[in-house]
N, C-alpha and C. Protein backbone atom coordinates (compact mmCIF):
# COMPACT_ATOMS: atom_id res chain seq x y z
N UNK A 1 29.73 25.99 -32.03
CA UNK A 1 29.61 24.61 -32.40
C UNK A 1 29.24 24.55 -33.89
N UNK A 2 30.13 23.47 -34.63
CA UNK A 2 29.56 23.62 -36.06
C UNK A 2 28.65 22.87 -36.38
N UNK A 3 28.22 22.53 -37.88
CA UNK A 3 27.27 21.56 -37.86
C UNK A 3 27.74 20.34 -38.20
N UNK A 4 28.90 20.16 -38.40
CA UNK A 4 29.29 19.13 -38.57
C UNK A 4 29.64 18.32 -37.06
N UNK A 5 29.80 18.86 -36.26
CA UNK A 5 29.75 18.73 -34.73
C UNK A 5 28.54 18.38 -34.26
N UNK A 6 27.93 19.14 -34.34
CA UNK A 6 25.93 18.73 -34.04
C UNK A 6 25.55 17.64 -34.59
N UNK A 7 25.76 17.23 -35.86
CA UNK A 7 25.46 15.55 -36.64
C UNK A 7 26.37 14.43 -36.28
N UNK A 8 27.67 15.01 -35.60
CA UNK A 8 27.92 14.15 -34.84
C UNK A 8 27.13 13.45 -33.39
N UNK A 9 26.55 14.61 -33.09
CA UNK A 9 26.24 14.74 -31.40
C UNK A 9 24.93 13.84 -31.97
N UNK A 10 24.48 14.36 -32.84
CA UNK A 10 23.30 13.81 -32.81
C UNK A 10 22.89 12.72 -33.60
N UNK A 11 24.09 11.59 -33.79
CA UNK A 11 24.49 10.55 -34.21
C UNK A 11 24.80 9.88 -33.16
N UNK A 12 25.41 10.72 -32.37
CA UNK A 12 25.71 9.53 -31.03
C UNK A 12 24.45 9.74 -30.34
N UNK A 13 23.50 10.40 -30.13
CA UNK A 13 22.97 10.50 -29.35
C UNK A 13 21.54 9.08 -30.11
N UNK A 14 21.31 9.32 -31.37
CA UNK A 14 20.62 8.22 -32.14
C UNK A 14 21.11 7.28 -31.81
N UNK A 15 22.38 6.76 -31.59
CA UNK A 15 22.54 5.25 -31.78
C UNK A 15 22.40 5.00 -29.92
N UNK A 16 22.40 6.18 -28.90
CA UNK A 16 22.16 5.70 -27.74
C UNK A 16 20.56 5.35 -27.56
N UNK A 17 19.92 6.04 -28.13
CA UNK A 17 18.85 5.94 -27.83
C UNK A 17 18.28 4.64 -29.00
N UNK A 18 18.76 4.32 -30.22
CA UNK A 18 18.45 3.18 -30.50
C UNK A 18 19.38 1.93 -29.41
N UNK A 19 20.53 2.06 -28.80
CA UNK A 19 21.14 0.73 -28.32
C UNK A 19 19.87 1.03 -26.56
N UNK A 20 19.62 1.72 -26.08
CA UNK A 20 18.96 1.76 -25.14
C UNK A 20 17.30 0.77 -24.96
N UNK A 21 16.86 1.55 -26.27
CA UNK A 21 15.60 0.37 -26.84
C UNK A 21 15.64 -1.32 -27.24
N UNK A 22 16.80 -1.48 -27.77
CA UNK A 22 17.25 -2.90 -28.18
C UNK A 22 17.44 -3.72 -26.37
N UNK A 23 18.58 -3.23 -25.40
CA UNK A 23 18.27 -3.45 -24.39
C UNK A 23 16.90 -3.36 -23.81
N UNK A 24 16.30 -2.46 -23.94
CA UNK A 24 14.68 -2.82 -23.17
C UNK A 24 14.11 -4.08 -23.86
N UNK A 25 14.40 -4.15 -25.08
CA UNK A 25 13.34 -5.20 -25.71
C UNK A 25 13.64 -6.61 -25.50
N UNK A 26 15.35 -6.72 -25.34
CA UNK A 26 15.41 -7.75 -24.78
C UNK A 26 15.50 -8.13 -23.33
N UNK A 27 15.77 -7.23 -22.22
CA UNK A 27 15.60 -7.55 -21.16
C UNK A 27 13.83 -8.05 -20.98
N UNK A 28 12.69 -7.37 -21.69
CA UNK A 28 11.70 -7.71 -21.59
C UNK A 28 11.41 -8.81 -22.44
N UNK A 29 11.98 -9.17 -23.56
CA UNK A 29 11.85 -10.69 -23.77
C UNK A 29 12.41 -11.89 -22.76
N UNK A 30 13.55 -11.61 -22.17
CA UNK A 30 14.04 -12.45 -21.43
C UNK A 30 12.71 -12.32 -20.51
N UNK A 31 12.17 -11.60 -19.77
CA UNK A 31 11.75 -11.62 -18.62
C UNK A 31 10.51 -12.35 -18.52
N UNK A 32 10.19 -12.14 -19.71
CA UNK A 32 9.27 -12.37 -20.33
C UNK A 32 8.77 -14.04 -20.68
N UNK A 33 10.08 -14.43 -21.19
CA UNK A 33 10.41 -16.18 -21.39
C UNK A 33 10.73 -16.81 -19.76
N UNK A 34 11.08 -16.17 -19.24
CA UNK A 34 11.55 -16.81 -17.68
C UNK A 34 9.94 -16.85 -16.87
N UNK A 35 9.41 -16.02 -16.85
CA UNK A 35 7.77 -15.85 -16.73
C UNK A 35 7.06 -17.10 -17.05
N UNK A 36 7.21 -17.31 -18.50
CA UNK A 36 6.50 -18.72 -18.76
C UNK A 36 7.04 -19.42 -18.33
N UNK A 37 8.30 -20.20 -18.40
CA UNK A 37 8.54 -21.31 -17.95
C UNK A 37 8.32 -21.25 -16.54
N UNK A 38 8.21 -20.00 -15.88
CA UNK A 38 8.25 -20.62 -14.08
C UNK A 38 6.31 -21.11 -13.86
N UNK A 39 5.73 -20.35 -14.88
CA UNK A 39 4.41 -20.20 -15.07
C UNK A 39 4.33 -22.17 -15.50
N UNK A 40 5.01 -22.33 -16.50
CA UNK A 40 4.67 -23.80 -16.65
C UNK A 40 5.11 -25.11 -15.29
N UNK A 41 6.61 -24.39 -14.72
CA UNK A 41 6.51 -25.01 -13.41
C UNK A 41 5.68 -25.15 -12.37
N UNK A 42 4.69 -24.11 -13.06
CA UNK A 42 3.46 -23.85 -11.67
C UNK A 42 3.94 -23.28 -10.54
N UNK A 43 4.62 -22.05 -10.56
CA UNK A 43 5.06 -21.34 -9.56
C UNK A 43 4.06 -20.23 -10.05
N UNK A 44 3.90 -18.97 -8.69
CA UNK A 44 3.18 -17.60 -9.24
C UNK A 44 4.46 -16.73 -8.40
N UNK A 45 4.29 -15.46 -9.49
CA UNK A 45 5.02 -14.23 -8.24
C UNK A 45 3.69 -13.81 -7.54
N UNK A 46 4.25 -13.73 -6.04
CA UNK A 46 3.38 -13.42 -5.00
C UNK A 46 4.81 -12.71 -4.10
N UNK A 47 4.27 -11.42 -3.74
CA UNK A 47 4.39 -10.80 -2.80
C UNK A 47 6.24 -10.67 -3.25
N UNK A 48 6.37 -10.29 -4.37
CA UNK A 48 7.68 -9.93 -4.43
C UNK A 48 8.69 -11.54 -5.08
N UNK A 49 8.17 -12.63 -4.72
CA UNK A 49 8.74 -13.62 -4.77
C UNK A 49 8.11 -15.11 -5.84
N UNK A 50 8.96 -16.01 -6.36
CA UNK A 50 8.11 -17.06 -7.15
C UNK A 50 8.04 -17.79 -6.03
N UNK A 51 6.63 -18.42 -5.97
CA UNK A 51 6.24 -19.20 -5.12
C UNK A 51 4.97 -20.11 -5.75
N UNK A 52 5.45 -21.76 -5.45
CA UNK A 52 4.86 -23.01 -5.70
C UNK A 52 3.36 -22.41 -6.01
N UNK A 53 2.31 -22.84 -6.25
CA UNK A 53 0.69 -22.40 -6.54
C UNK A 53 0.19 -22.93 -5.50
N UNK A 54 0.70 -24.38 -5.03
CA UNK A 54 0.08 -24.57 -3.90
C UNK A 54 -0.17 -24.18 -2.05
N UNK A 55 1.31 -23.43 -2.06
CA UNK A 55 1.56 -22.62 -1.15
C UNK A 55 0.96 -21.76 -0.83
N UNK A 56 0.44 -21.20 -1.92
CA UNK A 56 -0.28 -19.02 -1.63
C UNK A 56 -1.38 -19.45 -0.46
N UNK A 57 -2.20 -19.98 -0.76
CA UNK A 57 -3.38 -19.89 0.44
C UNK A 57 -2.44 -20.10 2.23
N UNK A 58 -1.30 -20.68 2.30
CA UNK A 58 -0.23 -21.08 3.45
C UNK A 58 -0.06 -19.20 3.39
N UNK A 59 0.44 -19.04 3.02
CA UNK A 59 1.02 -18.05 2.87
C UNK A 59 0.09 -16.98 2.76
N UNK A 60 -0.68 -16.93 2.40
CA UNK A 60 -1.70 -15.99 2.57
C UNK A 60 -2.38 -15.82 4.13
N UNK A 61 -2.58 -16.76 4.72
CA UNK A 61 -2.74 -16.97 6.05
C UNK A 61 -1.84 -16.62 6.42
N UNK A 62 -0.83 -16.71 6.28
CA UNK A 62 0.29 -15.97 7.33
C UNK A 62 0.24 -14.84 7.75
N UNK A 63 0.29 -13.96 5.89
CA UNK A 63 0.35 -12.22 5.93
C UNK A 63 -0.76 -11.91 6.51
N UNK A 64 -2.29 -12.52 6.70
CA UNK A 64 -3.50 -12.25 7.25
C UNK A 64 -3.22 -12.44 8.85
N UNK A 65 -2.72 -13.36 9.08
CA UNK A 65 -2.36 -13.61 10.88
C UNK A 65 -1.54 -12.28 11.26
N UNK A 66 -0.59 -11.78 10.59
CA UNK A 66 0.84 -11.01 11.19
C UNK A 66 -0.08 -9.62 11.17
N UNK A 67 -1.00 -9.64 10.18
CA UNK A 67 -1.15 -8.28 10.06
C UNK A 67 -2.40 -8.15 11.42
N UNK A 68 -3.25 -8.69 11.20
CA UNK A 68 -4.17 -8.85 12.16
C UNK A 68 -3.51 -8.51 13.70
N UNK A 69 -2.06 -9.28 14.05
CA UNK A 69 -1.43 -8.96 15.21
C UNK A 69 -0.69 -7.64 15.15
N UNK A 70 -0.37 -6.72 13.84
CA UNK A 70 -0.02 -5.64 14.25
C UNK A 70 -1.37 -4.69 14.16
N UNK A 71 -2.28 -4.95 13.86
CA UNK A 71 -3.31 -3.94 14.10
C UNK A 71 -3.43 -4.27 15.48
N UNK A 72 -3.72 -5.51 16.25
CA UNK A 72 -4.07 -5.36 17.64
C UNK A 72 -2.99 -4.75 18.14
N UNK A 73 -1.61 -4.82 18.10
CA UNK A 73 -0.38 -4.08 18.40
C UNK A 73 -0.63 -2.67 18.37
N UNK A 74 -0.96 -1.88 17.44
CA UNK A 74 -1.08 -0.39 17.37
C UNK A 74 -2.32 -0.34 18.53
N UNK A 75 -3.43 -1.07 18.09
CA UNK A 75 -4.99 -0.09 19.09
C UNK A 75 -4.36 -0.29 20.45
N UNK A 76 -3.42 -1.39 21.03
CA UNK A 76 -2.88 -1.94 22.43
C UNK A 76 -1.73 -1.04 22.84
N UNK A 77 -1.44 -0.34 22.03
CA UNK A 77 -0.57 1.04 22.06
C UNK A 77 -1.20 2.30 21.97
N UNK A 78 -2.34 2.03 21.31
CA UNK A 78 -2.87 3.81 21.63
C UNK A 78 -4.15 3.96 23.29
N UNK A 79 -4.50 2.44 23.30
CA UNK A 79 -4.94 2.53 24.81
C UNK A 79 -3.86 3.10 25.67
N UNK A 80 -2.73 1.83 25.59
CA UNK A 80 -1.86 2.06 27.01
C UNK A 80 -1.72 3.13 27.13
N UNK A 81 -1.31 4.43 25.97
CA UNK A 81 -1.19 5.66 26.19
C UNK A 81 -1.85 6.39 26.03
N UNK A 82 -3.72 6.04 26.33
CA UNK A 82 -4.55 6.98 26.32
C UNK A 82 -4.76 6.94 27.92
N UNK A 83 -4.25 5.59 28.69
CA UNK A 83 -4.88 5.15 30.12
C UNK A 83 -3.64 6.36 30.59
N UNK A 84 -1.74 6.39 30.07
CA UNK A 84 -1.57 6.92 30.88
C UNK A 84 -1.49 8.90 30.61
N UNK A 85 -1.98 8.92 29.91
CA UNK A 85 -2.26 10.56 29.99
C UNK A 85 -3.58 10.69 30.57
N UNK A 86 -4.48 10.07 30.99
CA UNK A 86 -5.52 9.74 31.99
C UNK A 86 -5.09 10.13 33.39
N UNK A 87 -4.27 8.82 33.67
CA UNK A 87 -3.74 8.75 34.58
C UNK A 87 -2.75 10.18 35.20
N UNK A 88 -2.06 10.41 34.09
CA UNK A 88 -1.23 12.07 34.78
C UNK A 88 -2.16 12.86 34.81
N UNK A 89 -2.85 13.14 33.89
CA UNK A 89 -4.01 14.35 34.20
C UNK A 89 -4.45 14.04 35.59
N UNK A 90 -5.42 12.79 36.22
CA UNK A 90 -5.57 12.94 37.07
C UNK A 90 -4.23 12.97 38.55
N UNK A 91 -3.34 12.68 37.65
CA UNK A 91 -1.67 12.77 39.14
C UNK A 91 -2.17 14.47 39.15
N UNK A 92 -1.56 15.27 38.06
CA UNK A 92 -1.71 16.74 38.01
C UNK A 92 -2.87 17.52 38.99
N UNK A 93 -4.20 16.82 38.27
CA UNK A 93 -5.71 17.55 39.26
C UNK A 93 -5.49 17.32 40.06
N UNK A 94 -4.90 16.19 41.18
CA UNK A 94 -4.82 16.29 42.28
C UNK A 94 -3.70 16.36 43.39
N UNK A 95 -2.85 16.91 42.63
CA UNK A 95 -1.01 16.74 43.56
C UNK A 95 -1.01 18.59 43.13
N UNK A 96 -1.13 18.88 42.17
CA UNK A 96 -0.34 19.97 41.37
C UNK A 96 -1.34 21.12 41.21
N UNK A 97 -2.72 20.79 41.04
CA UNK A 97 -3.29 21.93 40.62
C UNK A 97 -4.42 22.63 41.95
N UNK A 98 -4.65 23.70 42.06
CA UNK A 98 -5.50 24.01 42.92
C UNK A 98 -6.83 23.99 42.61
């Protein structure tokens, strides 16, 4: 490879890495300006999504209700299957074992 080849390479490789930065700066200005104005609409991001300000506490109750029902869901699953390996142990002690 010569060097006149290499100042090429590494000319293209400068202007990728400067056009790469210009894109970051403006995707983060845009994102950035869309932010405020939803911010002046009085929306918040919550949970992945823009949502009204007055909503979150609605909505916050929700994710607190659902979750609350899958924790009782799991402990109501590790009973049922603590009652039935209970239950076979005692089928086993008394059908199967001497």
């Amino acid at each position: 490879m010569s060097k006149k080849e290499r100042k090429q390479e590494e000319e293209l490789i400068n202007q990728i890495r400067h056009f790469r930065q210009l894109f970051r700066d403006t995707l983060v200005e845009t994102l950035s300006k869309d932010r405020e104005k939803r911010h002046k609409k009085g929306k918040v991001f919550y949970e992945g999504f823009w949502v009204p300000q007055e909503k979150i506490s609605s909505i916050q109750k929700f994710f607190l209700k659902r979750g609350r029902i899958v924790f009782f869901e799991i402990h109501l699953l590790v009973i049922i299957l603590l009652l039935f390996v209970f239950f076979l142990w005692k089928l086993f002690g008394r059908l199967f074992l001497p």
